[in-house]
Structure formats: C-alpha cells, structure tokens
Protein backbone atom coordinates (compact mmCIF):
# COMPACT_ATOMS: atom_id res chain seq x y z
CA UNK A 1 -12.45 3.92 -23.33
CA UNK A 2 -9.38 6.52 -24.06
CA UNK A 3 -6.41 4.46 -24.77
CA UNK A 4 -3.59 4.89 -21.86
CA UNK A 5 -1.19 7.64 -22.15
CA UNK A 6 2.20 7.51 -23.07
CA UNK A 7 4.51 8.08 -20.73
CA UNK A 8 5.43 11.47 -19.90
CA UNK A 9 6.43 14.80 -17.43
CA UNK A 10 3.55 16.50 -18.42
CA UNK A 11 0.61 17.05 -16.45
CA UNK A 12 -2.20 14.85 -16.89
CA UNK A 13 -5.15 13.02 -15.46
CA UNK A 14 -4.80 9.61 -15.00
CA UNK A 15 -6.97 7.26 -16.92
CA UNK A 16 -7.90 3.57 -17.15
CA UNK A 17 -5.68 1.54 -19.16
CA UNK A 18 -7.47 0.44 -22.60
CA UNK A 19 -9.08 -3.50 -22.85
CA UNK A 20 -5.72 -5.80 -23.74
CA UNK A 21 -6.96 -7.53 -27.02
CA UNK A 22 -7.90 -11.27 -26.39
CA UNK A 23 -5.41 -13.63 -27.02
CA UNK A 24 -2.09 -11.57 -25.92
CA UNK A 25 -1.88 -12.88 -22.23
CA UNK A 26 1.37 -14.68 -21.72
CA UNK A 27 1.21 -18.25 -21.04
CA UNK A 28 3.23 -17.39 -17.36
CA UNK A 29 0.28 -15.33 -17.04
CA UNK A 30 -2.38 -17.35 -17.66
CA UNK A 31 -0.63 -19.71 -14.92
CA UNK A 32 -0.82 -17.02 -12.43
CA UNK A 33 -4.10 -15.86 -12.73
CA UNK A 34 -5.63 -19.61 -12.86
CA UNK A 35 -3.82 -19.90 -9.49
CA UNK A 36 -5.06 -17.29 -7.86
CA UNK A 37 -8.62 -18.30 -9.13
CA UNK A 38 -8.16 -21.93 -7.43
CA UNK A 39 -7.48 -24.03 -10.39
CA UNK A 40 -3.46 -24.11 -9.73
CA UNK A 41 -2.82 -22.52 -5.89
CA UNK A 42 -5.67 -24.30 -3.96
CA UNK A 43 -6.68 -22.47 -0.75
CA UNK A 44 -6.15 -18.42 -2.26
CA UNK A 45 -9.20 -16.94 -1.65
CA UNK A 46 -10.95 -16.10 -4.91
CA UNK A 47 -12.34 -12.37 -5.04
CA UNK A 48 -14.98 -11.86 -6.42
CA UNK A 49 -15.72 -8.29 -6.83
CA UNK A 50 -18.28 -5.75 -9.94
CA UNK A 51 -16.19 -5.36 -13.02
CA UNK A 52 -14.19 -2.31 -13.82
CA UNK A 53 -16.73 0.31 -14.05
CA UNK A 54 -19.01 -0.37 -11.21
CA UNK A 55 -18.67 1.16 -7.62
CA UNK A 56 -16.27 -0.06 -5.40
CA UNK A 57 -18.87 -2.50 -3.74
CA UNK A 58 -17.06 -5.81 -3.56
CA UNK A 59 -18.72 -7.87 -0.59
CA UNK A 60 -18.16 -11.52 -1.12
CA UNK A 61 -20.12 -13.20 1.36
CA UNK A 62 -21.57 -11.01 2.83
CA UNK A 63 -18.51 -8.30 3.61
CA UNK A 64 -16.67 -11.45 2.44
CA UNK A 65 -13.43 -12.56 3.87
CA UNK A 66 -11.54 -9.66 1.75
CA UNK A 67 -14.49 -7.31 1.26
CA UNK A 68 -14.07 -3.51 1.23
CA UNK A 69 -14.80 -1.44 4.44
CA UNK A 70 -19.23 -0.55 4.60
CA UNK A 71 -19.35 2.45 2.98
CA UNK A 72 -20.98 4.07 5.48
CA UNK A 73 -18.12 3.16 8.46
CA UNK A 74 -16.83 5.93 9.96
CA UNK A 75 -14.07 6.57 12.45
CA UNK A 76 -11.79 8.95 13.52
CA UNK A 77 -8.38 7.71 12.28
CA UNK A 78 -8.09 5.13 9.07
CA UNK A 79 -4.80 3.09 9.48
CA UNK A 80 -3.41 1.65 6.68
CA UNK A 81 -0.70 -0.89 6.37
CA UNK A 82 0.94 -0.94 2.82
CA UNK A 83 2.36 -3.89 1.97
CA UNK A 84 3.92 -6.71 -0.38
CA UNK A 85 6.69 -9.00 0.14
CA UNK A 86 8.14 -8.42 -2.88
CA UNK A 87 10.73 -5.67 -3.14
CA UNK A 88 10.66 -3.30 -5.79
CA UNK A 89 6.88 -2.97 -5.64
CA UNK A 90 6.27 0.87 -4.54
CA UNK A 91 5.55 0.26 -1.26
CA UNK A 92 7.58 3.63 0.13
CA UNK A 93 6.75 5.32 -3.14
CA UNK A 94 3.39 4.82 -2.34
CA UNK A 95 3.63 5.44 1.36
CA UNK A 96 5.86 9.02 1.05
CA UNK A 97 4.18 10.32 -1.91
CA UNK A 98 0.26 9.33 -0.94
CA UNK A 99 1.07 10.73 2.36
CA UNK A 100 2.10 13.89 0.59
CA UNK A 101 -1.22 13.83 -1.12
CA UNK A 102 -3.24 13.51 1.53
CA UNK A 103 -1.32 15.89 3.57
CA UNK A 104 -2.29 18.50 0.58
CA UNK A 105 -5.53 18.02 0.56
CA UNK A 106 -5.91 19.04 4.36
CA UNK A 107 -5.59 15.72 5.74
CA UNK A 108 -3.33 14.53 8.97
CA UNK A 109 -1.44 11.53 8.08
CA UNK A 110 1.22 9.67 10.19
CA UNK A 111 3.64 8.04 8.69
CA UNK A 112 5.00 4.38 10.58
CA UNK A 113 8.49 3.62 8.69
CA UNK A 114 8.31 -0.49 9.74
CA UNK A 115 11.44 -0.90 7.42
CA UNK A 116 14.96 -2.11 8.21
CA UNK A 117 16.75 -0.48 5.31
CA UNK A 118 14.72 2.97 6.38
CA UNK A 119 14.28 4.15 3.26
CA UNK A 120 10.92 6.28 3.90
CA UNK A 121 12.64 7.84 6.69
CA UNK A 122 16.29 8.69 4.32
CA UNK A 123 13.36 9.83 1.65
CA UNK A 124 12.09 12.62 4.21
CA UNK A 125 15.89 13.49 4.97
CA UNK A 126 15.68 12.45 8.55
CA UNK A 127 18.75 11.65 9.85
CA UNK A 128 20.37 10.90 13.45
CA UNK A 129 17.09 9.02 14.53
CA UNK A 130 18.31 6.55 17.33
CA UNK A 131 16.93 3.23 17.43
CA UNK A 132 13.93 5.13 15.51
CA UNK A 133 10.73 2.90 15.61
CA UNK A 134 12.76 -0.16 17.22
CA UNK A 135 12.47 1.08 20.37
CA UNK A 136 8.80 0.58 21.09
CA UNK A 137 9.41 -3.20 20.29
CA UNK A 138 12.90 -3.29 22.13
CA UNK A 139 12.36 -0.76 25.04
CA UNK A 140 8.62 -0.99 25.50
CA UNK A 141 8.71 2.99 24.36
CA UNK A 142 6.25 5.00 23.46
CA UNK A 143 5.23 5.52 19.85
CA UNK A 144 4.29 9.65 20.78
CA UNK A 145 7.84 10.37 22.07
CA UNK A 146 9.18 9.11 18.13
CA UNK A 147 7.13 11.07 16.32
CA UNK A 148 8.95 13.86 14.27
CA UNK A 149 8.09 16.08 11.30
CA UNK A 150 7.96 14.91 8.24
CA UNK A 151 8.92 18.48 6.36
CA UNK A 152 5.72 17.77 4.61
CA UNK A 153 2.24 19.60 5.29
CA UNK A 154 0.23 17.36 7.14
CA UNK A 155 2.60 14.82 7.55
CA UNK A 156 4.18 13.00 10.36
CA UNK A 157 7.22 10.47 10.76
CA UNK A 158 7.75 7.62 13.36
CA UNK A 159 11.28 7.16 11.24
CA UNK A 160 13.18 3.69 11.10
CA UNK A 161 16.63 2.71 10.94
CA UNK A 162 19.36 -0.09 10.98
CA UNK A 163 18.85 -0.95 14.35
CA UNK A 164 15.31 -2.34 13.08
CA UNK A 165 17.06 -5.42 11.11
CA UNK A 166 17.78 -7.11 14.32
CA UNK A 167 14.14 -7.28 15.07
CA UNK A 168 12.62 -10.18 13.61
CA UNK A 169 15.19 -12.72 15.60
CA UNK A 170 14.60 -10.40 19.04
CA UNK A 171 11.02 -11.03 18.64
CA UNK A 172 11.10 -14.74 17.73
CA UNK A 173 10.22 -16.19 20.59
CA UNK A 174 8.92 -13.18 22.84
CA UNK A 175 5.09 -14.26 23.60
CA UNK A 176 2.61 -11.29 21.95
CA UNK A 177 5.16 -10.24 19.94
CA UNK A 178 2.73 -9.74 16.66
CA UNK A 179 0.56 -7.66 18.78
CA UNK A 180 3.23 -4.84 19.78
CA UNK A 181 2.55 -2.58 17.16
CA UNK A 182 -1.70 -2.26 17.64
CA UNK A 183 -0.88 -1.45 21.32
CA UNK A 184 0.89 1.36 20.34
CA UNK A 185 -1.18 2.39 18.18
CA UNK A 186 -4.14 1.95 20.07
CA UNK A 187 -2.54 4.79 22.58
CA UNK A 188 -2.31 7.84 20.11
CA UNK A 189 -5.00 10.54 20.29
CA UNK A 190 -7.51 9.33 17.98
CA UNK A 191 -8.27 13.31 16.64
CA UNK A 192 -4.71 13.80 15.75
CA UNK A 193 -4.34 12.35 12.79
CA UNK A 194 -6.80 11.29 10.04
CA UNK A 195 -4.57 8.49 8.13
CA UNK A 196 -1.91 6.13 9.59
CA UNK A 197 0.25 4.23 6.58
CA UNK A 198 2.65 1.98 7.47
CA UNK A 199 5.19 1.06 4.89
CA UNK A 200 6.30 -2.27 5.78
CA UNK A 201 9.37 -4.51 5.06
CA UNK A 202 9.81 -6.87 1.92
CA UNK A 203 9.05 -9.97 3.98
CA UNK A 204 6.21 -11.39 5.62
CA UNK A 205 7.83 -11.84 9.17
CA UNK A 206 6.82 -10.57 12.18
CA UNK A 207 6.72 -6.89 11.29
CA UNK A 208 4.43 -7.10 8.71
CA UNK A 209 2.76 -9.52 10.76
CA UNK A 210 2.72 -6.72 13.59
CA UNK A 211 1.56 -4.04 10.67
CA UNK A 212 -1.40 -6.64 9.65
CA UNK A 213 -2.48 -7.24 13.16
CA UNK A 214 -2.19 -3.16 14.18
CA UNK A 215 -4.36 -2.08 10.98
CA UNK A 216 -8.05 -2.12 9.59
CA UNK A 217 -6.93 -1.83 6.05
CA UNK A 218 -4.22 -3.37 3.25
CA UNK A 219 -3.21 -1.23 0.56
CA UNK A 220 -0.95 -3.16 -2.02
CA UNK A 221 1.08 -2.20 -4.25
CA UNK A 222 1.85 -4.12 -7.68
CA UNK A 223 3.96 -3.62 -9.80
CA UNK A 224 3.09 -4.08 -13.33
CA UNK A 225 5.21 -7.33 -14.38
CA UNK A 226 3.80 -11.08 -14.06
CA UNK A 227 6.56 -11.63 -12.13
CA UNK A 228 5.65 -9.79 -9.58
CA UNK A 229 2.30 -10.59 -9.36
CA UNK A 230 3.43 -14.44 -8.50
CA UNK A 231 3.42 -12.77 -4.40
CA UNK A 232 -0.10 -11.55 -4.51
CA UNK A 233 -1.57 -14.96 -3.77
CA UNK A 234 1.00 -15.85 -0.61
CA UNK A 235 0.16 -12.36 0.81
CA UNK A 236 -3.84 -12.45 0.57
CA UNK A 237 -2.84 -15.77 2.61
CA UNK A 238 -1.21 -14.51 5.15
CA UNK A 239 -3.95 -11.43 5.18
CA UNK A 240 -6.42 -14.63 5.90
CA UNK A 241 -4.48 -16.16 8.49
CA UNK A 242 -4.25 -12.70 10.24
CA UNK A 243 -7.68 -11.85 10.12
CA UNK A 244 -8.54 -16.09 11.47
CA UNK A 245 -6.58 -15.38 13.97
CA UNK A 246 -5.30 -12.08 14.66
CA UNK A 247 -7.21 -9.42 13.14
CA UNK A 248 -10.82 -9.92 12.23
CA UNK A 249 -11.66 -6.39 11.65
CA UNK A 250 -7.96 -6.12 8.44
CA UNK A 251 -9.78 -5.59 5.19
CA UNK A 252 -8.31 -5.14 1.61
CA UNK A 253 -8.74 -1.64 0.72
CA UNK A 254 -7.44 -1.94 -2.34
CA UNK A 255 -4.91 -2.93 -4.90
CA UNK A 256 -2.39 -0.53 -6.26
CA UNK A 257 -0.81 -0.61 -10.21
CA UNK A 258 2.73 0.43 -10.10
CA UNK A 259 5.55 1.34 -12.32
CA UNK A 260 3.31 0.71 -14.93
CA UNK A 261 5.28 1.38 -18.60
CA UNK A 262 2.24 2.13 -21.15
CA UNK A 263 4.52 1.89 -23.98
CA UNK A 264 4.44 -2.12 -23.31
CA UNK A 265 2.27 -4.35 -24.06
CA UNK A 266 2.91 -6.49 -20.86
CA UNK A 267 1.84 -3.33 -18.47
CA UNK A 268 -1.66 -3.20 -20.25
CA UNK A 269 -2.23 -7.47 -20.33
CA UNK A 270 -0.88 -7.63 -16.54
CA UNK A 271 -3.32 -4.47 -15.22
CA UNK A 272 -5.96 -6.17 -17.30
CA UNK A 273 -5.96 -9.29 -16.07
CA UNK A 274 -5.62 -7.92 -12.59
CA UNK A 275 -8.39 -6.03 -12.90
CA UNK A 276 -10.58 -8.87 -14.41
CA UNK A 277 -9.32 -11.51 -11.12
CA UNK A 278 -10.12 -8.78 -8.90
CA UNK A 279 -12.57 -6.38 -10.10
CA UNK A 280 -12.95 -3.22 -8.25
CA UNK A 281 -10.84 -4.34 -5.24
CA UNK A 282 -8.20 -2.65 -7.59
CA UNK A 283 -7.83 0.67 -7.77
CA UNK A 284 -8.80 2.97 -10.72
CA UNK A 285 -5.97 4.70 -10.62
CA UNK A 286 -2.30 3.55 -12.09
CA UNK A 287 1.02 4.92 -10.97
CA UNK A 288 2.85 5.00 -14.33
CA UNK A 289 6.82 5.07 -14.37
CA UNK A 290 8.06 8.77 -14.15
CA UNK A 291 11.42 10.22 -14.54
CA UNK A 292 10.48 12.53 -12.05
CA UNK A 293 9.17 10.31 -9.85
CA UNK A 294 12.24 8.05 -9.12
CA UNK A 295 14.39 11.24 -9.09
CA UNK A 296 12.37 12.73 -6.12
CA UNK A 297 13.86 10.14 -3.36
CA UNK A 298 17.36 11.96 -4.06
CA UNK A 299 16.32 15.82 -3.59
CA UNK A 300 14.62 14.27 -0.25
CA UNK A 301 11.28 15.26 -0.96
CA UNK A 302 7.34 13.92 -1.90
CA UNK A 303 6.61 14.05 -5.70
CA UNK A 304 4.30 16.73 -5.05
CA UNK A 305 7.24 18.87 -3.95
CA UNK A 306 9.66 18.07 -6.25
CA UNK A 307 7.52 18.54 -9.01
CA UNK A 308 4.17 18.94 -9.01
CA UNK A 309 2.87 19.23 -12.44
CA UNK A 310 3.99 15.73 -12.73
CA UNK A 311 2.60 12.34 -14.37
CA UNK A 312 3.35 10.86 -10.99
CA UNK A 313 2.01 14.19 -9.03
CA UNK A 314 -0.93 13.62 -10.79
CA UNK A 315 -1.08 10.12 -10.11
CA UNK A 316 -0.93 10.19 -6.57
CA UNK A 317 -3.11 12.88 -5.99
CA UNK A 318 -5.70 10.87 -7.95
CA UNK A 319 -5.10 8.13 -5.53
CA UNK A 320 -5.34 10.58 -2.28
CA UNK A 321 -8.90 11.53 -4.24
CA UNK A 322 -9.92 7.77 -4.58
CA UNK A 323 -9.25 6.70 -1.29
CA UNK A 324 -11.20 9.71 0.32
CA UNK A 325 -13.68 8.88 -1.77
CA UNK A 326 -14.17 5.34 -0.21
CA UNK A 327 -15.16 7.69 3.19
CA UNK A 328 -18.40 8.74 1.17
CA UNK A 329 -16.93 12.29 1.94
C-alpha cells in the first residue's frame, strides 16, 4: 500500500493511509477502542464489518443493528443526516463541500442547515434569512417556502440562523416534538432532489434527535485526534435508541476521517485503529487538512469553487464518488 501523502495544494488522488506499525497506539487509545469494543463502555454496539479492502458489505446480524443500506435499495431521494456532537469535527465542511460535489457531478442535493450558530448558511453567503429553518418547528411552516439557492450548481439551502438557539427549550416539552423534522420532509417532491444532508448541531438534543428520526442514513464525521473519537461511542448510542424507538429504517452510512495531518504519526494510528474497530463502515476516503480548504468558508464559497485543483477538492469529490457508488450506479 502507497504510503499517505504529505500534505499539500496540489492536486491529487486520495489514497488509504499506510498500516500504523504495531506497537505505536497510545495508551488513551487503546482505552478508547477497548470501549467501544465492550471491554470498557458496556452496551456500544460492537461493529463488526470486512477489513479494509473488502466491499462495503458490513451486515451484522443480518443487516445488523448498524448495517449499511442493501445494495440493491433504491429510492428516489437519499437523506442524509451528518452528524457528531463534538464540535470541530467537519460536520459543515463536510455538508457544504460534499454538497458541492455532488451538485458537480449532476446530482440535486438539498441542503437542511439544523444549526444554531448557522454557519453552513454564512458559508453560502446567505444573509437576511428570517427565522430561517426555525420556523417550521415554531410556526408549523412549510419547509418548500424556505428553500433558497445555494449559489452552487445543484445545490439547495433551507438556511438557519440565531433564532434556532432558542429551540431546544421551545421544544422541551411539546409532545412529537422529535418527529417535526421527518414530517416536513416527508412533504417535498420526492423527484426534486436526489440527496438531502442535514448538518446538524454539536449536541445531541432534540435537533439532532429530529435529524436522526427524519433520515435513513448517518454520515459522521471524525476528526483525526483520540480525543475526538471519545464521542463516537455516545453517538452510535443514541443512533440505537433512535432506531428502538424512533427510526427503524436510520442506518450508518458511513464514517468520515477528517482534518487528518499525514505528517503525524497520531493521524495514521487514530485512522488505523478506526478502520480496524470498524472495518468498511468507514470510508475509504480521508479529508486531509488543507490550507485551502479552511480558507474557502471566508470567500463564501464550496472548495470546489474556490479552488478546485485542491487536496481537499480532490478529497471531496472522491467522497461524492464513494457514496454514489454505494447506489450500485
């Protein structure tokens, strides 16, 4: 296997990171993983999934309790929640700049901006939104009459902003609250749009909850630190108790490397590792750090705008490619 590429502005392909020697996990590591396997969190699920390398068939238990989506499942619209409670992760990286992917490789793709501090909706230089998304949960609105252009081929916005924060304590104690969201969604044209993504707060409360619920499919986001990874157990939790409960059709569709910094060691051990818990539940692609990827947000526009010969242009469309892949298309 090619060793992982420095990290760079150039364009590129992205590869798999090369095997971390044995030995070089961190002890904090170690104490993760063995969590998430049962030995030190009981109750997270344990995935077990074909090793790096293999197809993306991971059914435990027959479709298992996090399995993929049957390969051969087809519908109109794929809605996507993309989530992790931890901030910093790459949640609206992910959302904006996949979005832009898709978007330039023909596809439709609405874009649901769930998050109080709105930063999807600042990234696409909307501004002077209202209430934004807040009012289908506030107002009983309807989710058609917020959609706006994105200023993105293909791409969509149902745009946030601060009026959103005083959501979770409005919908406390309303009755049905977590189920707001799939309503809404359950009314748009189903031939509109091929993707929905919704990038969803740094919390598990009731948005997420309402993103969860609304959803067939999880995309998370990771970013390459230990630290980070301590969140990954809670949230496949609350992904259980949602589909228990809530949701039996929400499905992992995969787990997304962030921010990864190839020069480190760490980056390489912690994508390891992840990839040997969770086998080809994770993604084959990486989203390594780029210069030109954190600048984008400021110009207002998707990475494959703002530069597209990019690392991180590159990276994302590689990501678009993998998850139209999973269609079989």
């Amino acid at each position: 296997m090619r060793p992982f590429p420095e990290k760079t502005d150039s364009p590129s392909v992205p590869v798999s990171l090369a095997p971390v020697p044995p030995g070089v996990l961190t002890a904090l590591g170690r104490s993760f993983f063995s969590g998430l396997a049962g030995e030190a969190n009981e109750g997270v699920p344990m995935i077990s999934c074909a090793p790096i390398g293999a197809a993306r068939d991971c059914d435990p238990g027959g479709r298992g309790r996090l399995g993929l989506r049957d390969e051969g499942e087809r519908r109109a619209m794929r809605t996507f929640a993309i989530a992790n409670q931890k901030g910093g992760s790459g949640k609206t990286t992910t959302s904006v700049n996949l979005a832009a992917a898709l978007g330039e490789k023909g596809r439709r793709v609405l874009v649901i901006d769930l998050d109080p501090q709105h930063s999807t909706t600042s990234w696409f230089g909307l501004k002077n939104v209202g209430k934004g998304v807040l009012g289908i949960f506030a107002e009983n609105g309807n989710m058609l009459d917020l959609v706006q252009e994105a200023g993105v081929a293909g791409v969509d916005l149902v745009p946030s902003s601060p009026w959103l924060v005083g959501a979770e304590k409005m919908l406390a104690g309303e009755v049905g609250a977590e189920t707001i969201l799939r309503r809404n969604l359950s009314r748009l044209p189903p031939d509109r749009w091929d993707y929905v993504l919704i990038d969803c707060p740094p919390t598990l409360g009731v948005l997420t909850v309402n993103a969860l619920v609304a959803v067939e499919e999880l995309l998370v986001p990771v970013e390459a630190h230990v630290m980070a990874l301590s969140g990954l157990a809670q949230l496949l939790q609350t992904v259980e108790v949602v589909r228990d409960r809530l949701n039996p059709d929400l499905k992992v569709s995969g787990i997304l490397a962030c921010r990864v910094d190839s020069r480190t060691r760490h980056a390489r051990e912690v994508v390891e590792q992840l990839r040997q818990r969770s086998g080809s539940l994770v993604y084959h692609t990486v989203i390594r750090e780029n210069i030109r990827l954190a600048e984008s947000p400021s110009f207002g526009q998707a990475i494959t705008q703002y530069d597209g010969k990019s690392a991180g242009a590159a990276d994302y469309r590689a990501l678009a490619d993998e998850i139209i892949s999973q269609e079989g298309s």
